[in-house]
N, C-alpha and C. Protein backbone atom coordinates (compact mmCIF):
# COMPACT_ATOMS: atom_id res chain seq x y z
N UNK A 1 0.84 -1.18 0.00
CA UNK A 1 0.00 0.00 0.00
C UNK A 1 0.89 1.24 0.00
N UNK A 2 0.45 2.08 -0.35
CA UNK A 2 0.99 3.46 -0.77
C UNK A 2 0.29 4.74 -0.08
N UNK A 3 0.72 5.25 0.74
CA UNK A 3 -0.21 7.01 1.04
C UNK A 3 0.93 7.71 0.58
N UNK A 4 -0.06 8.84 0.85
CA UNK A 4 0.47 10.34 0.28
C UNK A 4 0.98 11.05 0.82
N UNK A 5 2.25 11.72 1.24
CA UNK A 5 2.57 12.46 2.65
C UNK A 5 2.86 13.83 1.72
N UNK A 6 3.39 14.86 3.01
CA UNK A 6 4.10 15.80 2.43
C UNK A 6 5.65 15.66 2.14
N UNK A 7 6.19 16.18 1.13
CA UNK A 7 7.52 15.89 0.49
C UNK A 7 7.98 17.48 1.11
N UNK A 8 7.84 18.51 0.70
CA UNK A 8 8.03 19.29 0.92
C UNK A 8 7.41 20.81 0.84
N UNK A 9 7.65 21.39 1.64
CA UNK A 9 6.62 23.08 1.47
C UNK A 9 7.32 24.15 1.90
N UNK A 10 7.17 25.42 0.97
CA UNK A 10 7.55 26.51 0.98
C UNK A 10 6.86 27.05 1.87
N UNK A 11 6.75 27.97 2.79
CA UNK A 11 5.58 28.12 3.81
C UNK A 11 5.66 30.06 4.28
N UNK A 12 4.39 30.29 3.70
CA UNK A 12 4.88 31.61 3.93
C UNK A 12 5.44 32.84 2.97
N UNK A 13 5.36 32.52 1.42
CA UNK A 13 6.20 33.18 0.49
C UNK A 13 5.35 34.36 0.59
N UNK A 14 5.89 35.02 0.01
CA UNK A 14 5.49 36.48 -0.91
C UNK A 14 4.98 36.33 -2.29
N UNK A 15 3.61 36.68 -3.01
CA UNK A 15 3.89 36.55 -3.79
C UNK A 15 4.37 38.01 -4.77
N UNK A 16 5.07 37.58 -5.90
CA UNK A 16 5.98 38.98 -6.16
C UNK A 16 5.32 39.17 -7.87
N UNK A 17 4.29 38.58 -8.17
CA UNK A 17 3.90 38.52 -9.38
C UNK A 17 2.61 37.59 -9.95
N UNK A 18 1.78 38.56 -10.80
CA UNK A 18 0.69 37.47 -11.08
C UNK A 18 0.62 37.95 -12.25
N UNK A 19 0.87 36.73 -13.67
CA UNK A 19 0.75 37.18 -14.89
C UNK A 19 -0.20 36.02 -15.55
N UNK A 20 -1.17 37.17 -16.18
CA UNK A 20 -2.50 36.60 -16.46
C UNK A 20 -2.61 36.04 -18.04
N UNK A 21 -1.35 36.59 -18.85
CA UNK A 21 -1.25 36.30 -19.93
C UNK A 21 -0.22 34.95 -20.24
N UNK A 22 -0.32 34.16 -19.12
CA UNK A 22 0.46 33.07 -19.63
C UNK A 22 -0.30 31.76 -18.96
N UNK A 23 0.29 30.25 -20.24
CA UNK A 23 -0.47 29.89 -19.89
C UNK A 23 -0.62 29.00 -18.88
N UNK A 24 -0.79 29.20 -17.40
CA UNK A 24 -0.77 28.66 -16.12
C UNK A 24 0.73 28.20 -15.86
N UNK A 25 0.64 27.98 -14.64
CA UNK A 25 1.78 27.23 -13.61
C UNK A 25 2.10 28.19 -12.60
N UNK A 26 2.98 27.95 -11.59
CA UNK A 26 3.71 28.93 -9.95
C UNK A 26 5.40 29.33 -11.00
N UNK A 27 5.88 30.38 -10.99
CA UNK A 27 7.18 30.73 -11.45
C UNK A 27 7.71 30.67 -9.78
N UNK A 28 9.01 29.69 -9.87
CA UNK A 28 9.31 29.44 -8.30
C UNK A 28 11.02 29.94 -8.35
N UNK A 29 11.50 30.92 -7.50
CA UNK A 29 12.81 30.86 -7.63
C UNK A 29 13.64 29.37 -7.50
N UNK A 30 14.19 29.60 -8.36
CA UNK A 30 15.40 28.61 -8.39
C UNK A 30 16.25 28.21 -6.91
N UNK A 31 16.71 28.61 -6.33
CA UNK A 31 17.08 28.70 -4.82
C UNK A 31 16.19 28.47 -4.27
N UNK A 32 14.98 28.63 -3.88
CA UNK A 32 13.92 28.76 -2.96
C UNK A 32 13.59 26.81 -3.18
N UNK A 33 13.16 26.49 -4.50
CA UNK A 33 13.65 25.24 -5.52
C UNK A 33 13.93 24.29 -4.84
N UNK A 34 15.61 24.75 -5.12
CA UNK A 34 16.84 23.56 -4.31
C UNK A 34 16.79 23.41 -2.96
N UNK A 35 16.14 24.45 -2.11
CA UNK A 35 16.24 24.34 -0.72
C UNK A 35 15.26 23.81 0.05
N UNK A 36 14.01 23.42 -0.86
CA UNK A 36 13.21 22.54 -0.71
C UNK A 36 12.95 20.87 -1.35
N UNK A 37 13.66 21.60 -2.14
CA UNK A 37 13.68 19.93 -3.23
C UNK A 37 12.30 19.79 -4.01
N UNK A 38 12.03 21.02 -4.29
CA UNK A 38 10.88 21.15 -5.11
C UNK A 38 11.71 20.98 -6.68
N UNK A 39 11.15 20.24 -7.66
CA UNK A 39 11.56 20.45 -9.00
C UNK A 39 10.48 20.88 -10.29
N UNK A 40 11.70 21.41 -11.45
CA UNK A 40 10.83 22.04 -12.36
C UNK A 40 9.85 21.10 -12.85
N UNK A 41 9.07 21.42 -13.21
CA UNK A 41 7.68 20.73 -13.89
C UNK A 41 6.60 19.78 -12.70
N UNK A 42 7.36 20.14 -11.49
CA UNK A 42 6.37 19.23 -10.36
C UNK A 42 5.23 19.78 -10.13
N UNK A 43 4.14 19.13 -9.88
CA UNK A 43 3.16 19.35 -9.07
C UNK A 43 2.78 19.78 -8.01
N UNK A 44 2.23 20.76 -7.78
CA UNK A 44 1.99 21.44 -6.04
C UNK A 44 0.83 22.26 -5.90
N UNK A 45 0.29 22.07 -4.67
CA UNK A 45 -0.67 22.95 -4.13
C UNK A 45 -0.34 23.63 -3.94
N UNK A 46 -1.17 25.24 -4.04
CA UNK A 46 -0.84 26.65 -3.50
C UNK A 46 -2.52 27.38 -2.83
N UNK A 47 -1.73 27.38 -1.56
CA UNK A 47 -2.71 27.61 -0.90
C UNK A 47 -2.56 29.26 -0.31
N UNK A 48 -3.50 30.57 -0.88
CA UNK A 48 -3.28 32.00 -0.44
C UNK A 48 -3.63 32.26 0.97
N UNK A 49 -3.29 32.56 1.99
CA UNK A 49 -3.25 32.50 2.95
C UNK A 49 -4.36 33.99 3.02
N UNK A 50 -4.14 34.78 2.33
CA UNK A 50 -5.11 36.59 2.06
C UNK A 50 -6.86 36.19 1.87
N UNK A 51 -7.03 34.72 1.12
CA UNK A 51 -8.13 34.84 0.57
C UNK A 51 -8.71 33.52 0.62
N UNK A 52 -7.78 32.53 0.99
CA UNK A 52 -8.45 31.44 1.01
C UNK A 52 -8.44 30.74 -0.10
N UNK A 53 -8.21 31.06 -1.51
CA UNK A 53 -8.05 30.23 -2.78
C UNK A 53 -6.94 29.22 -3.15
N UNK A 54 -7.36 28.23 -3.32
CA UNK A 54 -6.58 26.74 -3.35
C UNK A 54 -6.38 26.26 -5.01
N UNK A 55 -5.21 25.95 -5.86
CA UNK A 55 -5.01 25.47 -6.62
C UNK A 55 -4.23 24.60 -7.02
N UNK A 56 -3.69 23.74 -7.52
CA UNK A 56 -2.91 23.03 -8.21
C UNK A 56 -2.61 23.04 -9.57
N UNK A 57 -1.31 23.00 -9.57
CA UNK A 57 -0.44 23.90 -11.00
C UNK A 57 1.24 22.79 -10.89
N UNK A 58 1.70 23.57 -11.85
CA UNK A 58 3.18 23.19 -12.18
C UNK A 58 4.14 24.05 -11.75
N UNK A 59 5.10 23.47 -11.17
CA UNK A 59 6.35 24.74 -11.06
C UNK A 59 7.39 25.11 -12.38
N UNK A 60 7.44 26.23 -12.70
CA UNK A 60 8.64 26.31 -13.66
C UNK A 60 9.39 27.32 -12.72
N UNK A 61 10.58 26.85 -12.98
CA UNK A 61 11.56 27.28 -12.45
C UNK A 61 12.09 28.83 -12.70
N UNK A 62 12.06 29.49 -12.11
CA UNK A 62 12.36 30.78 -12.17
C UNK A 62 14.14 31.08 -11.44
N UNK A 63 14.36 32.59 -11.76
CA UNK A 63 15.93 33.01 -11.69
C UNK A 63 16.18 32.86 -10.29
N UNK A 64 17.28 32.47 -10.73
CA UNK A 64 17.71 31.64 -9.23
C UNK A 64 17.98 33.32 -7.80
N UNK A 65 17.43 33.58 -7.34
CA UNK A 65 18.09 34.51 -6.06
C UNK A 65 17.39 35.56 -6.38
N UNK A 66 16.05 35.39 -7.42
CA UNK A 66 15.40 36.88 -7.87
C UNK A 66 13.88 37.05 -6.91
N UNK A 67 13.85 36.18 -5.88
CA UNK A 67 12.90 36.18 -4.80
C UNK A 67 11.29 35.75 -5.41
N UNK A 68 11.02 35.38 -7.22
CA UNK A 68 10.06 35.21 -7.29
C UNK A 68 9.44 34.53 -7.31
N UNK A 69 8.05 34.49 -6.98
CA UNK A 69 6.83 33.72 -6.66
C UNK A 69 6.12 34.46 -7.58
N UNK A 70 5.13 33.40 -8.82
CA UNK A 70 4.76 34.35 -9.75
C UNK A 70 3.60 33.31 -10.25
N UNK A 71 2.09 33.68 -10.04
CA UNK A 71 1.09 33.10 -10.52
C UNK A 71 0.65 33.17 -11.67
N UNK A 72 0.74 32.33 -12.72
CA UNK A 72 0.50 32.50 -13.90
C UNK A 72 -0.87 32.00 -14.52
N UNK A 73 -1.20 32.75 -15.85
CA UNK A 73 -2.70 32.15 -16.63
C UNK A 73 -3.21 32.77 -15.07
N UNK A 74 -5.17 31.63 -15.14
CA UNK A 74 -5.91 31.96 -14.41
C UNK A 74 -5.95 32.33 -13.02
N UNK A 75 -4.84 31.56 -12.56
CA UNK A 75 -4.54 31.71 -11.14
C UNK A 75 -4.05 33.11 -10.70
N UNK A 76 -3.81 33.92 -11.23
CA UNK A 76 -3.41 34.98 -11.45
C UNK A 76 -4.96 36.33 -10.95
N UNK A 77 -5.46 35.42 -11.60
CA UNK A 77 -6.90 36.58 -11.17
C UNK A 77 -7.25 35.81 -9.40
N UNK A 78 -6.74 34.63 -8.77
CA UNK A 78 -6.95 34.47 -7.33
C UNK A 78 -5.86 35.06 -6.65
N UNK A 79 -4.37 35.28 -7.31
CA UNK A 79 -3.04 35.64 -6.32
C UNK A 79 -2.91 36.62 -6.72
N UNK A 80 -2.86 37.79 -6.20
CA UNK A 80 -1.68 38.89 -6.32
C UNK A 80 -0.84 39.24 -5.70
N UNK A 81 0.32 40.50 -6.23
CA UNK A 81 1.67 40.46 -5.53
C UNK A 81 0.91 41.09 -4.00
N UNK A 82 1.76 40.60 -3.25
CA UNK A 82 1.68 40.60 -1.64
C UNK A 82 1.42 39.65 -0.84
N UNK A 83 0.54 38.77 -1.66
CA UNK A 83 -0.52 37.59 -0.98
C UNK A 83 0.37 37.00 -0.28
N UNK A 84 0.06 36.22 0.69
CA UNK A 84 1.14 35.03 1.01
C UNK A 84 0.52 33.57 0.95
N UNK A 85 1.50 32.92 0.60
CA UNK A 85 1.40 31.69 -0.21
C UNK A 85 2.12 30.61 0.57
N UNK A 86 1.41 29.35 0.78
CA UNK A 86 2.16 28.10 1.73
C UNK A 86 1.87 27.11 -0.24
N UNK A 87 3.35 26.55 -0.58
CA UNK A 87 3.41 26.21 -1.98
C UNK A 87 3.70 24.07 -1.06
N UNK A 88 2.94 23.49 -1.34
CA UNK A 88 3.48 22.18 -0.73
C UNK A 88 2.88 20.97 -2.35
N UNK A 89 4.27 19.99 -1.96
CA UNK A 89 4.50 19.12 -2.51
C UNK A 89 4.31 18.03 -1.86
N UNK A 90 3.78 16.82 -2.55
CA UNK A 90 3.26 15.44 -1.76
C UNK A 90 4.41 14.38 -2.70
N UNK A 91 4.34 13.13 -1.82
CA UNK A 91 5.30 12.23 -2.37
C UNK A 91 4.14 11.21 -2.02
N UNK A 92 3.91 9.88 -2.94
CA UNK A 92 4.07 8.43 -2.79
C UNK A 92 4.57 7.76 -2.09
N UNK A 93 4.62 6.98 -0.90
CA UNK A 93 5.76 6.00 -0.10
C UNK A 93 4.55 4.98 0.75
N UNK A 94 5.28 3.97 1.58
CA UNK A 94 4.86 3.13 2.05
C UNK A 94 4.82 3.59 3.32
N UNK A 95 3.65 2.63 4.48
CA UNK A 95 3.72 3.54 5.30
C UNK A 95 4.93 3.36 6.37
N UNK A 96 5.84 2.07 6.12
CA UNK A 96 6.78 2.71 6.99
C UNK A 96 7.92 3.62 6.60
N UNK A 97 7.90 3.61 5.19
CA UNK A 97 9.00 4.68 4.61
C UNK A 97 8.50 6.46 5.39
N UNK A 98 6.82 6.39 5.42
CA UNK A 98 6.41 7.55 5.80
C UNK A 98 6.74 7.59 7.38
N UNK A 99 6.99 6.69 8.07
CA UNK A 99 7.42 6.81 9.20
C UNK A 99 8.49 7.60 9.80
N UNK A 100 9.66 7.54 8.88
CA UNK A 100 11.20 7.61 8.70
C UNK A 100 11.25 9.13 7.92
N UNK A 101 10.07 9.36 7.24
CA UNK A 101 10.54 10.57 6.57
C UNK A 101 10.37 11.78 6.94
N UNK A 102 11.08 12.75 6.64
CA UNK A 102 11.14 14.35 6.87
C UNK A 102 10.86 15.15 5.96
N UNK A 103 9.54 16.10 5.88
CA UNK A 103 9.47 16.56 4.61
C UNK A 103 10.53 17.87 4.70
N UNK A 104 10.87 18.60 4.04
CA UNK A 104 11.76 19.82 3.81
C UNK A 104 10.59 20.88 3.84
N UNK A 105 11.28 21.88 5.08
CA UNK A 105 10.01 23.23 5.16
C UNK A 105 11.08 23.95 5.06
N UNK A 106 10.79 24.63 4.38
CA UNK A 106 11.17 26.43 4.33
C UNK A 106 10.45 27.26 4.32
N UNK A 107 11.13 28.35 5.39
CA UNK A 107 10.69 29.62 5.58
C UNK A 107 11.15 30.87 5.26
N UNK A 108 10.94 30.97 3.84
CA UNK A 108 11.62 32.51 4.08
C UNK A 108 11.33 33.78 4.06
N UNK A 109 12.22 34.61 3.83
CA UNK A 109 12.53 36.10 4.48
C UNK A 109 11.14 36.68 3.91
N UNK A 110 9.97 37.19 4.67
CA UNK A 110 9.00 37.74 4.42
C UNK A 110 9.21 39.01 3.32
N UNK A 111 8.86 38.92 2.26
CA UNK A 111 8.41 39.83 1.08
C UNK A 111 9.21 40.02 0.04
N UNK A 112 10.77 39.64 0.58
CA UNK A 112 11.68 39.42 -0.28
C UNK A 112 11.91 37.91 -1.05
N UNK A 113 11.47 37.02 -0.30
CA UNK A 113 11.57 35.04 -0.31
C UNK A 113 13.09 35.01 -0.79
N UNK A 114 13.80 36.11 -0.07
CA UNK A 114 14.97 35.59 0.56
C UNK A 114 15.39 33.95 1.33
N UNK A 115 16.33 33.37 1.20
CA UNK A 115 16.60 32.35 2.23
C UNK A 115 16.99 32.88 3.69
N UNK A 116 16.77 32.61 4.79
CA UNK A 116 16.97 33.05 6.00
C UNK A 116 18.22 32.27 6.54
């Protein structure tokens, strides 16, 4: 048997951009990325902490150290820049692998999504 845990979550971002003319996904800094072990083209919930709106999208990878968080296509009309955003990733495993595991949280630097 297989459940679903958390793999990892950004918790807390800024968001620094919402562009309505593209077509969907989260633009995730590159750093912010690696320090979660989030990867390009993954799957993740984004949950706005301002409003309550919940989606699931793709990450593309954005410039590495340029602090952005950037809602693209439709999602864009639920996030705008300021919002704050908890971005989490789920993994597949067994349940004693889920026993043993640690998901990766990061928190960072409020408005900048600096690393702390």
């Amino acid at each position: 048997m297989q459940i679903t845990m958390l793999k990892s979550k950004l918790h807390c971002a800024t968001v620094t951009e919402a562009n309505l003319n593209y077509m969907g996904s989260i633009t995730i800094d590159e750093a912010l990325m690696d320090a979660t072990g989030l990867l390009d083209g993954e799957m993740v919930h984004v949950v706005n902490n301002n409003n309550g709106e919940r989606i699931v999208t793709y990450i593309i990878k954005g410039e590495r150290d340029s602090g952005v968080i950037c809602l693209n296509g439709a999602a864009a009309r639920k996030f705008q820049p300021g919002d704050t955003v908890i971005i989490m990733a789920y993994a597949s495993m067994t349940p004693e692998e889920a026993r043993e595991f640690k998901p990766k949280v990061v928190i960072p630097e409020r408005y900048t999504n600096k690393l702390v």
